[in-house]
Protein backbone atom coordinates (compact mmCIF):
# COMPACT_ATOMS: atom_id res chain seq x y z
CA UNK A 1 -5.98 -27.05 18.60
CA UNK A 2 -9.19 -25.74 17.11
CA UNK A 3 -10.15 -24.15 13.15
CA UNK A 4 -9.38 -20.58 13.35
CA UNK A 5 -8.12 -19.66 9.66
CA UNK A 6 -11.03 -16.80 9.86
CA UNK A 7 -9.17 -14.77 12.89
CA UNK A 8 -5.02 -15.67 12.33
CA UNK A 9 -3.37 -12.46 12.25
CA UNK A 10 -2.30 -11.34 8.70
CA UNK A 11 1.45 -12.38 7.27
CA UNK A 12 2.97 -9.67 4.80
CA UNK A 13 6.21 -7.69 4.28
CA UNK A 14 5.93 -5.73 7.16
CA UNK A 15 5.06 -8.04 9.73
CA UNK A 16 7.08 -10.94 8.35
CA UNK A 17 10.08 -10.04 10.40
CA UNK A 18 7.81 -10.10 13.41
CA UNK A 19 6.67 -13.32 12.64
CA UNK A 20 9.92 -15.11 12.16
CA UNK A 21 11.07 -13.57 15.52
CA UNK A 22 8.26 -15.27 17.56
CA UNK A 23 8.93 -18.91 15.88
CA UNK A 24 12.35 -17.58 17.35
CA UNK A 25 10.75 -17.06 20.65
CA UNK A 26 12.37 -13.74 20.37
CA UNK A 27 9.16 -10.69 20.66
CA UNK A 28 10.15 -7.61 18.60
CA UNK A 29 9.08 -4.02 18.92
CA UNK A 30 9.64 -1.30 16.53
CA UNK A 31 11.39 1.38 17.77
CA UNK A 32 11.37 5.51 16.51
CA UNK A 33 15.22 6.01 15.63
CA UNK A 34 14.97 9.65 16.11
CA UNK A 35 12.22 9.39 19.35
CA UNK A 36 13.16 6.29 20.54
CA UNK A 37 9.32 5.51 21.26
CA UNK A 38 8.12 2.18 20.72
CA UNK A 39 5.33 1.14 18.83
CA UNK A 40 3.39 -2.29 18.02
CA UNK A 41 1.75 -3.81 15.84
CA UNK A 42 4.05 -4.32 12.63
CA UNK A 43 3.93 -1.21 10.48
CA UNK A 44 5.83 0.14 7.44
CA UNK A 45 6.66 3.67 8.91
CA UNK A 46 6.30 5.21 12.20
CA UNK A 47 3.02 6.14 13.62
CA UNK A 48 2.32 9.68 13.00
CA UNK A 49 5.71 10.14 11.29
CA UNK A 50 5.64 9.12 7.44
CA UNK A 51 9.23 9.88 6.37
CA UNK A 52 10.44 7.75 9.12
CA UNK A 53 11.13 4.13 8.81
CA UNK A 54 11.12 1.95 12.37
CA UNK A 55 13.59 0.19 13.70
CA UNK A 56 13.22 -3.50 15.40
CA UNK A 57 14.40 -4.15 18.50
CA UNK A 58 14.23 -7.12 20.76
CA UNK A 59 11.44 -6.91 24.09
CA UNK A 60 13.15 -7.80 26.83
CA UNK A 61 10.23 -9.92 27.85
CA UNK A 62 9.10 -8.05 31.27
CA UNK A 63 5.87 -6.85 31.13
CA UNK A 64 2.78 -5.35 33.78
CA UNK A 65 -0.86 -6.52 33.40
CA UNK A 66 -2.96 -3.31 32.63
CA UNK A 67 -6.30 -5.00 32.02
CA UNK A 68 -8.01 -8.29 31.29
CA UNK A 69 -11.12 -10.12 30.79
CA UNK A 70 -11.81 -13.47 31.37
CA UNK A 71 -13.71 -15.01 28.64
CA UNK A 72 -15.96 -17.88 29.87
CA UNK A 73 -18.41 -18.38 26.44
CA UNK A 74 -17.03 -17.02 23.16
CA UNK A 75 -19.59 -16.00 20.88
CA UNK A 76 -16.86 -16.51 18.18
CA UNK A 77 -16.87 -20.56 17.36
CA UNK A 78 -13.25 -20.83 16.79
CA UNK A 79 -12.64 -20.14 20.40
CA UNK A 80 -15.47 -22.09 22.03
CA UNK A 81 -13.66 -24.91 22.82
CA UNK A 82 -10.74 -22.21 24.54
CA UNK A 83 -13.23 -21.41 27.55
CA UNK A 84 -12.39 -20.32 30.19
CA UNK A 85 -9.74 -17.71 29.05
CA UNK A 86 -8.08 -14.37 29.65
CA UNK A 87 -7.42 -11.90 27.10
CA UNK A 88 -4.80 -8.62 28.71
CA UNK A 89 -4.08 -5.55 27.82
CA UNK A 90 -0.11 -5.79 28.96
CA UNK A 91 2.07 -2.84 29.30
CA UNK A 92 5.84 -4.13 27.67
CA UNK A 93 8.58 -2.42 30.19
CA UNK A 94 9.79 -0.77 26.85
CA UNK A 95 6.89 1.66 26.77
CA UNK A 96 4.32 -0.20 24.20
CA UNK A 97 1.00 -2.12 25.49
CA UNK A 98 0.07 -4.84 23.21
CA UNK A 99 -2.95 -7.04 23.43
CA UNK A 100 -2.55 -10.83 24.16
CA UNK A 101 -3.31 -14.46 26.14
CA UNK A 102 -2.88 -14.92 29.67
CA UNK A 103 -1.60 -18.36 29.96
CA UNK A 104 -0.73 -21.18 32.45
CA UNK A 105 -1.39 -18.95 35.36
CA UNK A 106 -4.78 -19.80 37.82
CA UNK A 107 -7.60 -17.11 37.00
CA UNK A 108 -7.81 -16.04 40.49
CA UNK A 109 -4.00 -14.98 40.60
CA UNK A 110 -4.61 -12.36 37.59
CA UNK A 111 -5.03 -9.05 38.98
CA UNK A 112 -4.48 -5.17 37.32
CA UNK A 113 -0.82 -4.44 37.75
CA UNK A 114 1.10 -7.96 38.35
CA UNK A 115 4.42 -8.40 36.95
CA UNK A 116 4.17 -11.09 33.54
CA UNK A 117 6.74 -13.04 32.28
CA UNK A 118 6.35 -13.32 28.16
CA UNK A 119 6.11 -16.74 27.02
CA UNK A 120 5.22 -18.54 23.17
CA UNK A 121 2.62 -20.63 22.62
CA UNK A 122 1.46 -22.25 19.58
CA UNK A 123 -2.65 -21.08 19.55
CA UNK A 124 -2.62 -22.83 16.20
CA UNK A 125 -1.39 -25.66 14.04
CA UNK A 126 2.14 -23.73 12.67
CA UNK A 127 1.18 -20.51 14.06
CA UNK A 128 3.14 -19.64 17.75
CA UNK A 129 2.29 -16.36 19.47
CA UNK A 130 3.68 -14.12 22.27
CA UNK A 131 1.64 -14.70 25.70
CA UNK A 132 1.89 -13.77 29.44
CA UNK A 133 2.28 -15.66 32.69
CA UNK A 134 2.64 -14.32 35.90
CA UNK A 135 6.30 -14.25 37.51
């Protein structure tokens, strides 16, 4: 694992539920109670609705690839040593697409629309994160 205090994602009261989840290996979504849409990242209301409070509920952890790139040099040092990797945009089966790592699956398998299995990986010394392989 590799110095990358200068890009971890940010720990506060909202997303602190979210963040115990995934040391859970459990990915959580908020949820619209009177919608039912999905939305993520972590936020203290409901996008586009400020008198409504999200609810979390559990991903089920099926998931289609929507995009990618594969990242062979990283400008950004603290994932230099990382190269070759893929970055996706994956569509969650419960309606949200969230962006994350393509992992543990060969580069020329990865194509626009495969199913993904989600997966945790620690990317960093204490902190684990929700990632993708292909089913």
């Amino acid at each position: 694992m590799i110095e990358m205090t200068s890009v971890l994602p940010v720990h506060n009261a909202v997303s602190e539920p979210w963040f115990d989840a995934v040391n859970r290996d459990v990915l959580l979504l908020q949820k619209d109670p009177v919608s039912g849409n999905v939305q993520m990242y972590p936020r203290a209301r409901v996008a586009g609705y400020p008198d409504r409070e999200p609810e979390w509920v559990e991903a089920s952890g099926r998931a289609t690839l929507h995009s990618f790139t594969l990242v062979q040099k990283s400008v950004h040092r603290e994932f230099s040593d990382l190269t070759p990797f893929v970055i996706a945009l994956v569509d969650l089966e419960e309606g949200a697409r969230i962006t994350s790592w393509i992992v543990d699956t060969p580069i020329a398998n990865i194509r626009c629309d495969m199913a993904l299995k989600l997966v945790f990986r620690e990317i960093h010394p204490g902190l684990k994160m929700p990632c993708f392989v292909e089913v």
